[in-house]
C-alpha atoms as a PDB file:
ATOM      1  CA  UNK A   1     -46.319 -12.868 -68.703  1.00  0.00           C
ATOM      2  CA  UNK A   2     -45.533  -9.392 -67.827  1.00  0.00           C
ATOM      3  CA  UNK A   3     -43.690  -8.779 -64.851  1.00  0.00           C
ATOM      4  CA  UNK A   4     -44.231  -5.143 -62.693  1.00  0.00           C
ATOM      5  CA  UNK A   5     -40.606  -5.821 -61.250  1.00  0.00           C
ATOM      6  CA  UNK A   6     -37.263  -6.342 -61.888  1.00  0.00           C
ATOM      7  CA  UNK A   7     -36.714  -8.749 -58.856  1.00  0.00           C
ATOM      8  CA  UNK A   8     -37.147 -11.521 -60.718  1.00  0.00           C
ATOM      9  CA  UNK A   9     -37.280 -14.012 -57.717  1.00  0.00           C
ATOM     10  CA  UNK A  10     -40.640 -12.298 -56.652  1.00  0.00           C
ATOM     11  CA  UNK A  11     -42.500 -14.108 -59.024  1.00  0.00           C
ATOM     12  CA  UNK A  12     -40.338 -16.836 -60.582  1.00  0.00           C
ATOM     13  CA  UNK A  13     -38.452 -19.650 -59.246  1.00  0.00           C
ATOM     14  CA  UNK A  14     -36.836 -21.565 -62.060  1.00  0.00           C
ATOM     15  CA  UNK A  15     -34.012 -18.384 -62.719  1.00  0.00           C
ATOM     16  CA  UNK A  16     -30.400 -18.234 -64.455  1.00  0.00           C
ATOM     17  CA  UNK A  17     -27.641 -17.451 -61.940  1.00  0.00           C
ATOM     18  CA  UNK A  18     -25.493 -14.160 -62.118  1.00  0.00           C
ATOM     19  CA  UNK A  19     -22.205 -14.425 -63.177  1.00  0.00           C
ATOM     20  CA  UNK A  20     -19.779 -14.605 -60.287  1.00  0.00           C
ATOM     21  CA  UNK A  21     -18.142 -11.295 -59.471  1.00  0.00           C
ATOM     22  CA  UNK A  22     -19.935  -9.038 -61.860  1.00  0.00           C
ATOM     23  CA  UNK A  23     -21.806  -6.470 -60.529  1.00  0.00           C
ATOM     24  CA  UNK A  24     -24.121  -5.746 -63.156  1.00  0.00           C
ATOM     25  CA  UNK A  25     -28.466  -6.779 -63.667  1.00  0.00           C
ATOM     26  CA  UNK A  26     -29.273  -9.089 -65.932  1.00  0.00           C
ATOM     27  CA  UNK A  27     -30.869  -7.552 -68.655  1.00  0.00           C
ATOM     28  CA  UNK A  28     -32.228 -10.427 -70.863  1.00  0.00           C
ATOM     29  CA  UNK A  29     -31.507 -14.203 -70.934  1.00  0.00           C
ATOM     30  CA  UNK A  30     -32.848 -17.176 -72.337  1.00  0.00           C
ATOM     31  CA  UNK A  31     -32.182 -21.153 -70.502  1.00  0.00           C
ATOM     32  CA  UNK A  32     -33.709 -24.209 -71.800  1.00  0.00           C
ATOM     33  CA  UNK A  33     -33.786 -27.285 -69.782  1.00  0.00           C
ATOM     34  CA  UNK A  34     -35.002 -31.003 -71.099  1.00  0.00           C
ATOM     35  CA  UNK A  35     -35.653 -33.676 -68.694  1.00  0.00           C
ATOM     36  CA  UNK A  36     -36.980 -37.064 -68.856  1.00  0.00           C
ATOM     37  CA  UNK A  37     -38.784 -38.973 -66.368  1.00  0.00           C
ATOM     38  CA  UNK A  38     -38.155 -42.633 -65.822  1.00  0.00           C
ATOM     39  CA  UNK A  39     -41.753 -43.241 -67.162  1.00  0.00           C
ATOM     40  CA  UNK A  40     -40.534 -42.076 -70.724  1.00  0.00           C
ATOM     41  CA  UNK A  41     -41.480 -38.530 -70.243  1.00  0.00           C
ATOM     42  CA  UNK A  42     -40.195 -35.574 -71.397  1.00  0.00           C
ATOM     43  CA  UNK A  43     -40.512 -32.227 -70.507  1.00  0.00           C
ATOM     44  CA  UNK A  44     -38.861 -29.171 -72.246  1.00  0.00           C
ATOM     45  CA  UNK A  45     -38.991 -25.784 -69.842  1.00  0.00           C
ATOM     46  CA  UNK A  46     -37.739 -22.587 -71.426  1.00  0.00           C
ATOM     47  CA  UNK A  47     -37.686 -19.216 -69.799  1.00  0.00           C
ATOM     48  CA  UNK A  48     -36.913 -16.242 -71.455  1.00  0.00           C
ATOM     49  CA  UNK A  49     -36.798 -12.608 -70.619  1.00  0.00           C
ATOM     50  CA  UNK A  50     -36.460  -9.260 -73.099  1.00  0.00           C
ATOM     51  CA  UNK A  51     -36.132  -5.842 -72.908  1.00  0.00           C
ATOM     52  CA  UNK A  52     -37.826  -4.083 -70.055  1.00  0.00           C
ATOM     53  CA  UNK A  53     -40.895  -2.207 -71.882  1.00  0.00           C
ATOM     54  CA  UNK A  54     -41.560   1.496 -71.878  1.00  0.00           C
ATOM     55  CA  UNK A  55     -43.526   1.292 -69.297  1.00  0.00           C
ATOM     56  CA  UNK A  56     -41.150  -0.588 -67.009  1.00  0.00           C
ATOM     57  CA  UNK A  57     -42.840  -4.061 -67.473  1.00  0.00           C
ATOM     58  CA  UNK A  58     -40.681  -6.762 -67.612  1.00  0.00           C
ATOM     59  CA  UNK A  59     -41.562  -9.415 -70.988  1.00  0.00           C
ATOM     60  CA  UNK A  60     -40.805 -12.859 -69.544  1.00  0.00           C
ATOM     61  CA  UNK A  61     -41.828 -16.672 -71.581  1.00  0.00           C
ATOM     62  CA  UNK A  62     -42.319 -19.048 -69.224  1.00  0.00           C
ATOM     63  CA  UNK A  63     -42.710 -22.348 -71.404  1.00  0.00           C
ATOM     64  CA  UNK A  64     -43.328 -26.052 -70.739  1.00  0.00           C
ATOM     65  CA  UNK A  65     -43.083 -28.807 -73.540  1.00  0.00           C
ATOM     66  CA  UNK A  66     -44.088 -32.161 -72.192  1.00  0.00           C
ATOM     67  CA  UNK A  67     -43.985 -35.322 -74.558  1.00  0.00           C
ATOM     68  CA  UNK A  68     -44.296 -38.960 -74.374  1.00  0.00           C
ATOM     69  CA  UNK A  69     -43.021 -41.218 -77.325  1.00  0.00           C
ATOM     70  CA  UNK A  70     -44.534 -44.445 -77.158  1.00  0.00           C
ATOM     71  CA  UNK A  71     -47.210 -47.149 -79.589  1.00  0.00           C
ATOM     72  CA  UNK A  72     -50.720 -47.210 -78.460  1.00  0.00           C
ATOM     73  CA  UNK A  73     -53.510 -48.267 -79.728  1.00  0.00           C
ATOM     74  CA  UNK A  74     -55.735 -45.924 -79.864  1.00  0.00           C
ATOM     75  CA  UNK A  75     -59.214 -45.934 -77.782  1.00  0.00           C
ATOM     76  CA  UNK A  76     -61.087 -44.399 -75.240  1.00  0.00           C
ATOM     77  CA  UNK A  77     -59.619 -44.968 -71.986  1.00  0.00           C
ATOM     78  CA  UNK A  78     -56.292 -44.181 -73.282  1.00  0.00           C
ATOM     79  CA  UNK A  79     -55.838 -40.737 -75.182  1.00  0.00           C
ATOM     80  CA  UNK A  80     -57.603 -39.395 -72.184  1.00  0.00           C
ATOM     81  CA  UNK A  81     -55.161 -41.283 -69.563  1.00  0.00           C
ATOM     82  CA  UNK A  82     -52.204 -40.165 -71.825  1.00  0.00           C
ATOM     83  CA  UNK A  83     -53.260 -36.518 -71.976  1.00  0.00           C
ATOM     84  CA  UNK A  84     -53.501 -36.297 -68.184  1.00  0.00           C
ATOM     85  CA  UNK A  85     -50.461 -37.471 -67.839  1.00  0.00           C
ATOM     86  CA  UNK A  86     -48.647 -34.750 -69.799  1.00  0.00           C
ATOM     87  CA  UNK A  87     -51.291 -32.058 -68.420  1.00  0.00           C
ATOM     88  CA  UNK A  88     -50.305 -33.169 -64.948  1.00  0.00           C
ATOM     89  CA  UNK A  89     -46.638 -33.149 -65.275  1.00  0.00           C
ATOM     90  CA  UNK A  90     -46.845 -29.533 -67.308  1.00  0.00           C
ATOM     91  CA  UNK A  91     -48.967 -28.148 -64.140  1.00  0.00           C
ATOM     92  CA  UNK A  92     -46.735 -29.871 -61.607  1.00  0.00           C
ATOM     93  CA  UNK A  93     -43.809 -27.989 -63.192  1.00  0.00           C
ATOM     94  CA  UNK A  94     -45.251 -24.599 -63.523  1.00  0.00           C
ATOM     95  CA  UNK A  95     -46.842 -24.459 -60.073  1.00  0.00           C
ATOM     96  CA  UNK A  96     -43.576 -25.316 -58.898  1.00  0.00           C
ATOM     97  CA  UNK A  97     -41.798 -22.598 -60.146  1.00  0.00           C
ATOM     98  CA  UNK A  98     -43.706 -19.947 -59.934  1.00  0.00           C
ATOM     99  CA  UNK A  99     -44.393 -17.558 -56.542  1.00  0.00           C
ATOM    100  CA  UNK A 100     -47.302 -17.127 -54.772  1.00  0.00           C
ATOM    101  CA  UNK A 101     -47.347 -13.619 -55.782  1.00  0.00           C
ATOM    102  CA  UNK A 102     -46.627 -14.125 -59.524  1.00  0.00           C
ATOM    103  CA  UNK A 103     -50.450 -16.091 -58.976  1.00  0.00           C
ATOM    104  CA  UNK A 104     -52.221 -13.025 -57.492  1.00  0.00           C
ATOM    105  CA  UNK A 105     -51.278 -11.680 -60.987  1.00  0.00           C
ATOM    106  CA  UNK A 106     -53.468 -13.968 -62.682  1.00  0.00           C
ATOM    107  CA  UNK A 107     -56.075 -13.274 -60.415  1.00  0.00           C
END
């Protein structure tokens, strides 16, 4: 995703604080969170930002790992029910932590 602004917060949600009592911008980072649901879920979200571009755009990753470890036996109704799951969870996360404006860039 690239970003036309450095205020951050405009588009994303999901952000690494500011050191207390430096007065400086932040001009890269990188955070990784893991969580896991009480259903067995995982879900990895890493956010990343680099170098502001020549042309002032700002490079940001925005990336959600969700994973389930589990036995199943394999059939029809239940891949599909098990990839929802994960696609659900993935969209929940993103939608959440996104802006409304950082959507009117997609569109």
């Amino acid at each position: 995703m690239l970003l036309p602004d450095l205020e951050l917060e405009k588009f994303l949600k999901f952000l690494p604080p500011k050191p207390y009592g430096i007065q400086a911008d932040i001009s890269r980072f990188f955070q990784q969170v893991v969580f896991s649901k009480p259903d067995g879920i995982s879900a990895a979200i890493t956010e990343t930002m680099e170098q502001i571009e020549e042309d002032q755009r700002i490079p940001v990753i925005f990336d959600i790992d969700v994973s389930k470890v589990s036995s199943l036996q394999p059939d029809a109704n239940t891949i599909p029910a098990y990839f929802k799951l994960l696609h659900d969870l993935k969209n929940e996360i993103f939608f959440e932590n996104i802006t409304e404006e950082a959507i009117v860039l997609w569109n």
